[in-house]
PDB file of N, CA and C in Angstrom:
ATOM      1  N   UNK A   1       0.837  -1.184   0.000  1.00  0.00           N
ATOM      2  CA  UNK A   1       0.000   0.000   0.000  1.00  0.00           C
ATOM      3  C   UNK A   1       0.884   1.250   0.000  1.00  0.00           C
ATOM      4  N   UNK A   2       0.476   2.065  -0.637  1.00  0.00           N
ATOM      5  CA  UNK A   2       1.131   3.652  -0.545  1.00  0.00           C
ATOM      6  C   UNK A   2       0.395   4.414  -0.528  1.00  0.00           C
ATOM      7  N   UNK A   3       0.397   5.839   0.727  1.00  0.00           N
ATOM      8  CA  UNK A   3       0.004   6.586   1.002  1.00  0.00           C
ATOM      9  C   UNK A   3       0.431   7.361   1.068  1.00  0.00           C
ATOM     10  N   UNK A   4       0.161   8.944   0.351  1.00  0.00           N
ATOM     11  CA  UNK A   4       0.783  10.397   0.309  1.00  0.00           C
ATOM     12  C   UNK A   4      -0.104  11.404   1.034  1.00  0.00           C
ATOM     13  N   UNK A   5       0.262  11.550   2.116  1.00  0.00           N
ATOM     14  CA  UNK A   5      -0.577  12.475   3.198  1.00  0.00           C
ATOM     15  C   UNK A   5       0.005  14.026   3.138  1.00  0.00           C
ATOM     16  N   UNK A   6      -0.828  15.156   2.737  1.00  0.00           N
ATOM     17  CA  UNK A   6       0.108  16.716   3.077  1.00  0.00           C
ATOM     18  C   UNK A   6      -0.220  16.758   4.418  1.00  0.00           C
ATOM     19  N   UNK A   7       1.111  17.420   4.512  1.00  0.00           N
ATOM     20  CA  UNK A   7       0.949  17.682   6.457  1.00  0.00           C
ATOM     21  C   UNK A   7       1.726  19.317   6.596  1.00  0.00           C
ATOM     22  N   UNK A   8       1.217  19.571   7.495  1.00  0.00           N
ATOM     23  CA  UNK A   8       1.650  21.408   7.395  1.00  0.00           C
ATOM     24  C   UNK A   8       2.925  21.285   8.875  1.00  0.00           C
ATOM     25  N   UNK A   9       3.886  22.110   8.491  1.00  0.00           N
ATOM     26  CA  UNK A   9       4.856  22.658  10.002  1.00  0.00           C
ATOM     27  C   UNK A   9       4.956  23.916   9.840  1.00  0.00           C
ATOM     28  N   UNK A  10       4.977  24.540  11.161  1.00  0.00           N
ATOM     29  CA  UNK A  10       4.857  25.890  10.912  1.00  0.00           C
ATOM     30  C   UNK A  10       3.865  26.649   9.358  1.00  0.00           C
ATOM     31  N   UNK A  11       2.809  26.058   9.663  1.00  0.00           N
ATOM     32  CA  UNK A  11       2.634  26.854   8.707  1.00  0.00           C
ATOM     33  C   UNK A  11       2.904  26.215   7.061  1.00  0.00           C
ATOM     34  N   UNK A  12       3.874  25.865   6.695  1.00  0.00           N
ATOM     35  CA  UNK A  12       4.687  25.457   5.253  1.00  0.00           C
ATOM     36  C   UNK A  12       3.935  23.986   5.559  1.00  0.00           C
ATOM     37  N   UNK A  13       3.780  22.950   4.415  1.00  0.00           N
ATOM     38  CA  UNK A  13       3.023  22.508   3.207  1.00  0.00           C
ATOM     39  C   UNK A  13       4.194  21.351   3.083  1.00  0.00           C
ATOM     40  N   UNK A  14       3.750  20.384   3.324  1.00  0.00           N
ATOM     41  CA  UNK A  14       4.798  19.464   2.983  1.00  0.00           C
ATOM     42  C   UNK A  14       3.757  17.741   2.726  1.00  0.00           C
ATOM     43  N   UNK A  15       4.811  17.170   1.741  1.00  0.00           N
ATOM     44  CA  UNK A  15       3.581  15.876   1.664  1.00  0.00           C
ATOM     45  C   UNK A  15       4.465  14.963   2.187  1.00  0.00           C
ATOM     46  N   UNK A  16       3.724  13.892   2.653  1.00  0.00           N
ATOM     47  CA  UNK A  16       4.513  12.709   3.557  1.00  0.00           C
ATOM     48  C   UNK A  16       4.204  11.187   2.623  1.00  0.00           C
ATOM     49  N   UNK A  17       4.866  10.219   2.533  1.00  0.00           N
ATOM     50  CA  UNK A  17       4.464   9.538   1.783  1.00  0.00           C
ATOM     51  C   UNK A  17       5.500   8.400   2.277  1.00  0.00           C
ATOM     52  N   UNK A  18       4.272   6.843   2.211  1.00  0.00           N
ATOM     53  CA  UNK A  18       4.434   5.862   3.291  1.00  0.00           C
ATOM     54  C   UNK A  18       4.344   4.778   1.958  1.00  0.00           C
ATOM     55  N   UNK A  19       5.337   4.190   2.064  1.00  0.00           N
ATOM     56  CA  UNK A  19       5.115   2.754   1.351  1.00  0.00           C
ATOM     57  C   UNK A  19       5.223   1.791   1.691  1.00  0.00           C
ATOM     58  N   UNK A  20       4.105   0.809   2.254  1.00  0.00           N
ATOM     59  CA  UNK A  20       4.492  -0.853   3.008  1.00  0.00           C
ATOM     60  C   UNK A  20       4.752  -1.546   1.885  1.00  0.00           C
ATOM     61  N   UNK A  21       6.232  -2.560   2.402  1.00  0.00           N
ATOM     62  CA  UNK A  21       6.654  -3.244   1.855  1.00  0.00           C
ATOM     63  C   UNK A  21       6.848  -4.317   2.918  1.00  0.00           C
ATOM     64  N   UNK A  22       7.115  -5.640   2.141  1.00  0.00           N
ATOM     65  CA  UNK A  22       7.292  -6.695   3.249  1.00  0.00           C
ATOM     66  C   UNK A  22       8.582  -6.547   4.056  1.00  0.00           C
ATOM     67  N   UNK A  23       7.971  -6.396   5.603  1.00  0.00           N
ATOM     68  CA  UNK A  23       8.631  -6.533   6.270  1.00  0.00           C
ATOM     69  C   UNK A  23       9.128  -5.434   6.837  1.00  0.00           C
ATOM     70  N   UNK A  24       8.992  -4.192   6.216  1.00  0.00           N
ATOM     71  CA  UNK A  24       9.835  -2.706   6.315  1.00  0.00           C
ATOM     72  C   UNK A  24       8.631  -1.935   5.900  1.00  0.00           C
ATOM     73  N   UNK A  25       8.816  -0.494   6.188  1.00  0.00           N
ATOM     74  CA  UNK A  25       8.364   0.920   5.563  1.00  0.00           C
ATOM     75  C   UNK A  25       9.246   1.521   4.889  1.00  0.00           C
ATOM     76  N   UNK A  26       8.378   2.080   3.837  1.00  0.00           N
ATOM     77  CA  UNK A  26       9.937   3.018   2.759  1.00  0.00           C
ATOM     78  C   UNK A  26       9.031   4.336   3.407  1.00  0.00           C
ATOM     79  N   UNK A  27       9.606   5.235   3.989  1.00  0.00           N
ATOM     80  CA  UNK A  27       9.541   6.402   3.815  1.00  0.00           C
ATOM     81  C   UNK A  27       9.767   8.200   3.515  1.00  0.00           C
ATOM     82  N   UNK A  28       9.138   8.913   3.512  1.00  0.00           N
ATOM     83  CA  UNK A  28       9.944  10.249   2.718  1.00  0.00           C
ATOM     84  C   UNK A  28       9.190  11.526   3.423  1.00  0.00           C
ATOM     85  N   UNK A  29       9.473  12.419   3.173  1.00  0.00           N
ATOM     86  CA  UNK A  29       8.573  13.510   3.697  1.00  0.00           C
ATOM     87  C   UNK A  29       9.379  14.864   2.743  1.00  0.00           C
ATOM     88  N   UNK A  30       8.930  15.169   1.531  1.00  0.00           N
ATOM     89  CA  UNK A  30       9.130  16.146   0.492  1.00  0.00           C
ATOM     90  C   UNK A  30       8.572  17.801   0.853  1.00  0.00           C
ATOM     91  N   UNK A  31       9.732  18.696   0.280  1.00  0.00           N
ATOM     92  CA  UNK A  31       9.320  20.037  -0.226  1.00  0.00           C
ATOM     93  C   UNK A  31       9.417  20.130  -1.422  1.00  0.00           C
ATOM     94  N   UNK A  32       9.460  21.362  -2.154  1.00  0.00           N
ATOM     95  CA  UNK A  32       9.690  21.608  -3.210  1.00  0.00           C
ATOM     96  C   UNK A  32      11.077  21.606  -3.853  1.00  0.00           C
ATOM     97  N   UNK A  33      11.912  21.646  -2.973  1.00  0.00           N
ATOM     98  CA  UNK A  33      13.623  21.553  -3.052  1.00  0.00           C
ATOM     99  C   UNK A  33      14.085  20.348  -2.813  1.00  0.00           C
ATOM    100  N   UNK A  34      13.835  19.913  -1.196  1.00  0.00           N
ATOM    101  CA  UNK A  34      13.833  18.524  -1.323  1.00  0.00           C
ATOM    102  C   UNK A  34      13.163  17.741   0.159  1.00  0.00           C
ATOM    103  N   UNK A  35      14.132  16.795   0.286  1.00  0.00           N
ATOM    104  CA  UNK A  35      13.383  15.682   0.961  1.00  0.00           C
ATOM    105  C   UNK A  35      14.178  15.352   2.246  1.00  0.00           C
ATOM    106  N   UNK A  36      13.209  14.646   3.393  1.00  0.00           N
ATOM    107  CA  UNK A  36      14.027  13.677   4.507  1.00  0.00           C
ATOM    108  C   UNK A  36      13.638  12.187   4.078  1.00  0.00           C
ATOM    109  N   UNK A  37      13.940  11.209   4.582  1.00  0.00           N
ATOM    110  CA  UNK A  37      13.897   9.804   4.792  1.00  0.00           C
ATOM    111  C   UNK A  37      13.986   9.125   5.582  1.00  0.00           C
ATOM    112  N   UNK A  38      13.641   7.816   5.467  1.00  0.00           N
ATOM    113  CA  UNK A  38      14.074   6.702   6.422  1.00  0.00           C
ATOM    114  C   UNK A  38      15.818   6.341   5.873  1.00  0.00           C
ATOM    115  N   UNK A  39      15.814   5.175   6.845  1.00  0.00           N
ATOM    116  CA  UNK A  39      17.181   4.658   6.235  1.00  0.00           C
ATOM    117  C   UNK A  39      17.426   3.991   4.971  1.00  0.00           C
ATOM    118  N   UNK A  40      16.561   3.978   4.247  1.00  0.00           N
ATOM    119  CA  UNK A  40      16.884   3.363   2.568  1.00  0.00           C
ATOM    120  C   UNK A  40      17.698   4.418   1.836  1.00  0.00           C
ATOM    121  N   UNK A  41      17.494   5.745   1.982  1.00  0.00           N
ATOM    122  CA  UNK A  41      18.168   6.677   1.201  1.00  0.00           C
ATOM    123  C   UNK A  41      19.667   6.064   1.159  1.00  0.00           C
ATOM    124  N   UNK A  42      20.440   6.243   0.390  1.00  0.00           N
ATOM    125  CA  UNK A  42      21.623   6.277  -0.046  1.00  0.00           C
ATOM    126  C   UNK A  42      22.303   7.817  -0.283  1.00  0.00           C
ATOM    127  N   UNK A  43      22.660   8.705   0.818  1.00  0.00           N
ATOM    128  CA  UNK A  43      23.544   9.820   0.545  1.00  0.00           C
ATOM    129  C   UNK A  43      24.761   9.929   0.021  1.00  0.00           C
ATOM    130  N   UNK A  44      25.351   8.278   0.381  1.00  0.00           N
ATOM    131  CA  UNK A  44      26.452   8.654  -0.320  1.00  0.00           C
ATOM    132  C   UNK A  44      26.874   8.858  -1.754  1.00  0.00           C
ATOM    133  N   UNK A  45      25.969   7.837  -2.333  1.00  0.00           N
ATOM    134  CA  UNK A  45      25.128   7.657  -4.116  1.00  0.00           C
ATOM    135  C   UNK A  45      24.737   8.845  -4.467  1.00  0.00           C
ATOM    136  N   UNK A  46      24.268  10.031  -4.011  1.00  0.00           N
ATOM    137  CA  UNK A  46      23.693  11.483  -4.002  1.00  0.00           C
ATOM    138  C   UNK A  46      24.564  11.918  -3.759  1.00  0.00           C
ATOM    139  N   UNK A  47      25.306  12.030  -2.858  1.00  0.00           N
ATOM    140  CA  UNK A  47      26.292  12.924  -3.024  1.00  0.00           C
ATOM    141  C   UNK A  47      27.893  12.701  -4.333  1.00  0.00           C
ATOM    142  N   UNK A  48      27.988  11.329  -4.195  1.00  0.00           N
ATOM    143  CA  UNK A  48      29.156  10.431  -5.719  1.00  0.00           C
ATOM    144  C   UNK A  48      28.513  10.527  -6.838  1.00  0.00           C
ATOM    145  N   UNK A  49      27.789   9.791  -6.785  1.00  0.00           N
ATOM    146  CA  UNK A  49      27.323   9.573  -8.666  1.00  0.00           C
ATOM    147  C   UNK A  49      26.616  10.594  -8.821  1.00  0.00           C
ATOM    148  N   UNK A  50      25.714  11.024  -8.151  1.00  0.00           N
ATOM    149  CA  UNK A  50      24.528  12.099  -8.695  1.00  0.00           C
ATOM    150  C   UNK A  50      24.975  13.812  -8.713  1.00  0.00           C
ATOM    151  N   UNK A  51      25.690  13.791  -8.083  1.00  0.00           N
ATOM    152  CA  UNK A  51      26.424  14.926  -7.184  1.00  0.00           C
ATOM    153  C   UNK A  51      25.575  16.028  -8.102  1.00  0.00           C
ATOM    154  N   UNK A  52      26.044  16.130  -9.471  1.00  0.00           N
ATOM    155  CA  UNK A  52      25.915  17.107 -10.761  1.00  0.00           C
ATOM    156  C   UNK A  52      24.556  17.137 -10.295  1.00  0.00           C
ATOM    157  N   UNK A  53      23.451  16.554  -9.238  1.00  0.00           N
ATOM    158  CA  UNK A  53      22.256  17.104  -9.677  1.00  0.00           C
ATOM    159  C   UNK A  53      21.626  17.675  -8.366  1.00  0.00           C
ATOM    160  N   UNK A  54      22.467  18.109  -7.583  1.00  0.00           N
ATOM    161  CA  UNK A  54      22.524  18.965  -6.697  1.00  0.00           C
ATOM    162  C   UNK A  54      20.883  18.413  -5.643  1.00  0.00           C
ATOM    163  N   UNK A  55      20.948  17.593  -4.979  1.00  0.00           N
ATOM    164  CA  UNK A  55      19.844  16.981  -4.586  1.00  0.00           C
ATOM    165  C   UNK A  55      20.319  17.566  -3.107  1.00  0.00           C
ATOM    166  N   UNK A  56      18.727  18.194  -1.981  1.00  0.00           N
ATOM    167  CA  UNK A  56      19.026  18.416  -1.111  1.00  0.00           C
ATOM    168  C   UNK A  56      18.053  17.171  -0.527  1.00  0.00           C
ATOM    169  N   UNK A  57      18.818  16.874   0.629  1.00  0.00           N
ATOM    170  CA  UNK A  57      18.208  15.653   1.202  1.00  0.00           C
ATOM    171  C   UNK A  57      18.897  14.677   2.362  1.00  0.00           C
ATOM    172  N   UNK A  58      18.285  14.326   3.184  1.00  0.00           N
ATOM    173  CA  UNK A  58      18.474  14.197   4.840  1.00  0.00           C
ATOM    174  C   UNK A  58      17.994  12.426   4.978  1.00  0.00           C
ATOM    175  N   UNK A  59      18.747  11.551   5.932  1.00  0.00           N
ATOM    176  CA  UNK A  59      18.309  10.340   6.276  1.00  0.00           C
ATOM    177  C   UNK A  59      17.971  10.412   7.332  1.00  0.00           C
ATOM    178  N   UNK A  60      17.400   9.894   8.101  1.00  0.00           N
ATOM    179  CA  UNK A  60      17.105   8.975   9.591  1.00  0.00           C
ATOM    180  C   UNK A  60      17.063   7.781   9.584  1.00  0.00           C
ATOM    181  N   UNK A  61      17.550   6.947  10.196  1.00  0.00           N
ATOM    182  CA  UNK A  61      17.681   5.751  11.118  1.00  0.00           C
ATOM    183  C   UNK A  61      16.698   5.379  12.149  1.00  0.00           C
ATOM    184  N   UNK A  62      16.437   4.102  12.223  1.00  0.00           N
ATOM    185  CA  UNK A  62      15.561   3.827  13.125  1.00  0.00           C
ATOM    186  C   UNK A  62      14.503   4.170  12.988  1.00  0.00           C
ATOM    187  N   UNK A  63      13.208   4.365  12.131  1.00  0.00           N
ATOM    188  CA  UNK A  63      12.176   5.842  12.352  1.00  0.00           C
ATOM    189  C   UNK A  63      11.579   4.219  11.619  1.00  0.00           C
ATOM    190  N   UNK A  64       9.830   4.437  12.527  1.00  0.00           N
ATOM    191  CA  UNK A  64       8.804   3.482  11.659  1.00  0.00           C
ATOM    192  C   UNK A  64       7.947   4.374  11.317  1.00  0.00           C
ATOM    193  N   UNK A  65       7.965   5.381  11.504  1.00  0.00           N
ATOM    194  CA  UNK A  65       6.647   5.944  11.413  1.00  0.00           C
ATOM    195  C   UNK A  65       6.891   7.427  10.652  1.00  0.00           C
ATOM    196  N   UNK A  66       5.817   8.044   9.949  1.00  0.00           N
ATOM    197  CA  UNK A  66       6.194   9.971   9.853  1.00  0.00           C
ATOM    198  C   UNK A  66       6.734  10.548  10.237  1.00  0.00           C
ATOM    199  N   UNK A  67       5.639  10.350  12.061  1.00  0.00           N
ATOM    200  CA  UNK A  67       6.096  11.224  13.548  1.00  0.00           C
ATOM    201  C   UNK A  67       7.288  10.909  13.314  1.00  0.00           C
ATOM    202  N   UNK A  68       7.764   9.810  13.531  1.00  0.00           N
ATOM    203  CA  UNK A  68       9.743   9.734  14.151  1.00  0.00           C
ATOM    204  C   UNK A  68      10.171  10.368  13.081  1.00  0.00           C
ATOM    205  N   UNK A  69      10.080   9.883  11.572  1.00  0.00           N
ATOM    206  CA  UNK A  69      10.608  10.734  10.843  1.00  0.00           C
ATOM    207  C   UNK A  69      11.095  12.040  11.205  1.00  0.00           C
ATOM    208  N   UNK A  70      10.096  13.009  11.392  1.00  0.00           N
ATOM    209  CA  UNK A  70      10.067  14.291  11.667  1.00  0.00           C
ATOM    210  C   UNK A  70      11.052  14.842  12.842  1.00  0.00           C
ATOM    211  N   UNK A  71      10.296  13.979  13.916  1.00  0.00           N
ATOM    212  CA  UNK A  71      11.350  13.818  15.107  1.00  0.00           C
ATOM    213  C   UNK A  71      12.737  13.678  15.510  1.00  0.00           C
ATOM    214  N   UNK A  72      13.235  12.594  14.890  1.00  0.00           N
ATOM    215  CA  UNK A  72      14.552  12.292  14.458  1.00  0.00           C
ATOM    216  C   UNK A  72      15.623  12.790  13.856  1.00  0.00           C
ATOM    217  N   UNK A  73      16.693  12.637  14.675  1.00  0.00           N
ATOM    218  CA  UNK A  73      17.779  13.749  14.350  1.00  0.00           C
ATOM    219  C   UNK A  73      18.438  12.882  12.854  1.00  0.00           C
ATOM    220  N   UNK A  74      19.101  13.736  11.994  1.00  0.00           N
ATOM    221  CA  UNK A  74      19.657  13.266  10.715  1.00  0.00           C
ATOM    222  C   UNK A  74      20.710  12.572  10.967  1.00  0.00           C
ATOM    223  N   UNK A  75      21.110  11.392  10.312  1.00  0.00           N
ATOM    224  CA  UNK A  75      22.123  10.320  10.517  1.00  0.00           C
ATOM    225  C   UNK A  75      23.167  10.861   9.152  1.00  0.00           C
ATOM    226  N   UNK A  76      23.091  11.295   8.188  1.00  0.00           N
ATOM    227  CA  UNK A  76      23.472  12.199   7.177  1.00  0.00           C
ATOM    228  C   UNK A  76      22.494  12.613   6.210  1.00  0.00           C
ATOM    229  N   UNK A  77      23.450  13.365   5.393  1.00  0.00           N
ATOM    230  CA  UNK A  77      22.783  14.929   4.885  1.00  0.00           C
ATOM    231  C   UNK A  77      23.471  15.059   3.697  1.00  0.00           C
ATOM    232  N   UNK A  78      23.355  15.463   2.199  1.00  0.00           N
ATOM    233  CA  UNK A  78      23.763  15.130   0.774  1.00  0.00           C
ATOM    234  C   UNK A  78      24.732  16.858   1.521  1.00  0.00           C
ATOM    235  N   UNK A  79      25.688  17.085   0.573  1.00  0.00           N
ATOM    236  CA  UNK A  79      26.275  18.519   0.748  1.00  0.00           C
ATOM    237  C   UNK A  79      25.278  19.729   0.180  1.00  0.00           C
ATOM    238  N   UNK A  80      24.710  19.418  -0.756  1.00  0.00           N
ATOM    239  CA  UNK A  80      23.419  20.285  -1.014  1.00  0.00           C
ATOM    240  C   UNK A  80      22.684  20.815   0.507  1.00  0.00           C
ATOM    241  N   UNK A  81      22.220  19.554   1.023  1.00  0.00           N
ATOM    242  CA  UNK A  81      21.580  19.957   2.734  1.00  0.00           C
ATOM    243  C   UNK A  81      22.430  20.681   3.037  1.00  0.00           C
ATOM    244  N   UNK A  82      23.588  20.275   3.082  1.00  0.00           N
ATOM    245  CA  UNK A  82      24.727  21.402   4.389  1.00  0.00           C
ATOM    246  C   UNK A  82      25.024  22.695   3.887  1.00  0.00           C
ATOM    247  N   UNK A  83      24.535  22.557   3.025  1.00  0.00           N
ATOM    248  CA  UNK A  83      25.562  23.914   2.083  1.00  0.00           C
ATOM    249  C   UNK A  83      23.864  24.826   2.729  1.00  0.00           C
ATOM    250  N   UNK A  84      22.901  24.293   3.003  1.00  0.00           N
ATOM    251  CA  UNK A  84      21.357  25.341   3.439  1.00  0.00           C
ATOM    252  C   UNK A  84      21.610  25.437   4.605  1.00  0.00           C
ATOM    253  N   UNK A  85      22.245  25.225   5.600  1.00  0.00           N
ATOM    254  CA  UNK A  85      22.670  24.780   6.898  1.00  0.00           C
ATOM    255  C   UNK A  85      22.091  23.479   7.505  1.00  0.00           C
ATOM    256  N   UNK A  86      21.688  22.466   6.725  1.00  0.00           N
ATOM    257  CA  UNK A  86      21.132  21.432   7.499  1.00  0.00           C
ATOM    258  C   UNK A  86      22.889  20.449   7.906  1.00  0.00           C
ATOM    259  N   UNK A  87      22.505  20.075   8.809  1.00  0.00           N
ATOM    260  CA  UNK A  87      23.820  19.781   9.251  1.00  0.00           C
ATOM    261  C   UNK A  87      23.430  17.745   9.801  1.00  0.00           C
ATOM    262  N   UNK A  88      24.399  17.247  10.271  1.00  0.00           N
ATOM    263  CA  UNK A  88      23.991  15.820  10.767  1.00  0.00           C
ATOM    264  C   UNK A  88      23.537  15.913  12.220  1.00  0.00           C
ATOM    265  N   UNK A  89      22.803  15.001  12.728  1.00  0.00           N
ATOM    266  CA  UNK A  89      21.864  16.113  13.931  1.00  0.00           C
ATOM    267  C   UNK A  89      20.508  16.912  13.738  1.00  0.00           C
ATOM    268  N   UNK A  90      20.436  17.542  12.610  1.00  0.00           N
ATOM    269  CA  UNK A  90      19.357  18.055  12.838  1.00  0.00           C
ATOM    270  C   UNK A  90      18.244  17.427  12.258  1.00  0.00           C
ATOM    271  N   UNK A  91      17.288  18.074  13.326  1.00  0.00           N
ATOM    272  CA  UNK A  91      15.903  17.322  13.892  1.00  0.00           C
ATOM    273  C   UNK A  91      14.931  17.074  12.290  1.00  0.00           C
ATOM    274  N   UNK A  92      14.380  15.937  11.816  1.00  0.00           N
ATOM    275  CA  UNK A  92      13.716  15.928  10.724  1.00  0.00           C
ATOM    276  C   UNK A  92      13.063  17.026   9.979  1.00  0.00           C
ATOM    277  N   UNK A  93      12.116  17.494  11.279  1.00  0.00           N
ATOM    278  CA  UNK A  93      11.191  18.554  10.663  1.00  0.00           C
ATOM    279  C   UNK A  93      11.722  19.520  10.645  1.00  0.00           C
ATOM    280  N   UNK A  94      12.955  20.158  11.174  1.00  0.00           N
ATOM    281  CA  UNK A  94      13.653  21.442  11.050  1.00  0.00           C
ATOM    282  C   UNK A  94      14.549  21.355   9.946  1.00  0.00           C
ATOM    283  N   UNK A  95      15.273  20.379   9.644  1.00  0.00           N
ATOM    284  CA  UNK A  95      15.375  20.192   8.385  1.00  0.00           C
ATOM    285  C   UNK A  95      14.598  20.577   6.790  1.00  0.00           C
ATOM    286  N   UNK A  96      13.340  20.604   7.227  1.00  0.00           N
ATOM    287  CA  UNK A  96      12.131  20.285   6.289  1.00  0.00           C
ATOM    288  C   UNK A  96      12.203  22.062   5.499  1.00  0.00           C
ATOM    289  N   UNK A  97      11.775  22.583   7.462  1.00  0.00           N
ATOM    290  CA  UNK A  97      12.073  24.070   7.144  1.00  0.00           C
ATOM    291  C   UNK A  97      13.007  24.880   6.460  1.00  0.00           C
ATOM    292  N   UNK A  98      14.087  24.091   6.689  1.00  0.00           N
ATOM    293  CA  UNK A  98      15.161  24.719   5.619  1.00  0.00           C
ATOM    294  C   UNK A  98      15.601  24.660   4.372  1.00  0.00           C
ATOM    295  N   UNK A  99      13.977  23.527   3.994  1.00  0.00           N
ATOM    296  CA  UNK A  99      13.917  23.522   2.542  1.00  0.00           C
ATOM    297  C   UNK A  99      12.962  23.831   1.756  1.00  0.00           C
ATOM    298  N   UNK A 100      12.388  25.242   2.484  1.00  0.00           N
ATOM    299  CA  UNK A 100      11.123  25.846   1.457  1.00  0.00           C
ATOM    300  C   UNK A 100      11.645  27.020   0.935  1.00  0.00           C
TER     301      UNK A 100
END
């Protein structure tokens, strides 16, 4: 099943989007610039091979759910994120903010 829920922070507009798969959740939580995740993301692949396409975008670890998503401090961050000030550490949804 996949589900794309908009959910608002502060105010700003963001869609959340849940995919059950066996055994695991794939998840994401998008702006218009870019994105957080669960642990499937591959930053280092985004930041090596893709680099040229300047992707901003944040992982978490451990997270089953949106909430943690949001909650959860970043396990890494593409250099695109850092270069906005998102740094490793910071909290999902503040992350989010620094990408509208």
């Amino acid at each position: 099943m996949v589900s794309m829920t908009p959910i608002v922070i502060d105010g700003k507009q963001f869609t959340a989007i849940t995919v059950a798969l066996p055994k695991t959740n794939f998840m994401a939580v998008t702006s218009e610039k870019g994105y957080i995740m669960c642990g499937a993301l591959d930053v280092a692949l985004l930041n090596e091979k893709l680099k040229e396409r300047g992707i901003i975008a944040g992982r978490a670890v451990g997270v089953r759910t949106i909430e943690q998503l949001l909650e959860a401090p970043l396990e890494s961050v593409t250099y695109e994120a850092e270069a906005l000030g998102i740094k490793v550490g910071t909290i999902g949804k503040d992350a989010l903010l620094k990408m509208v």
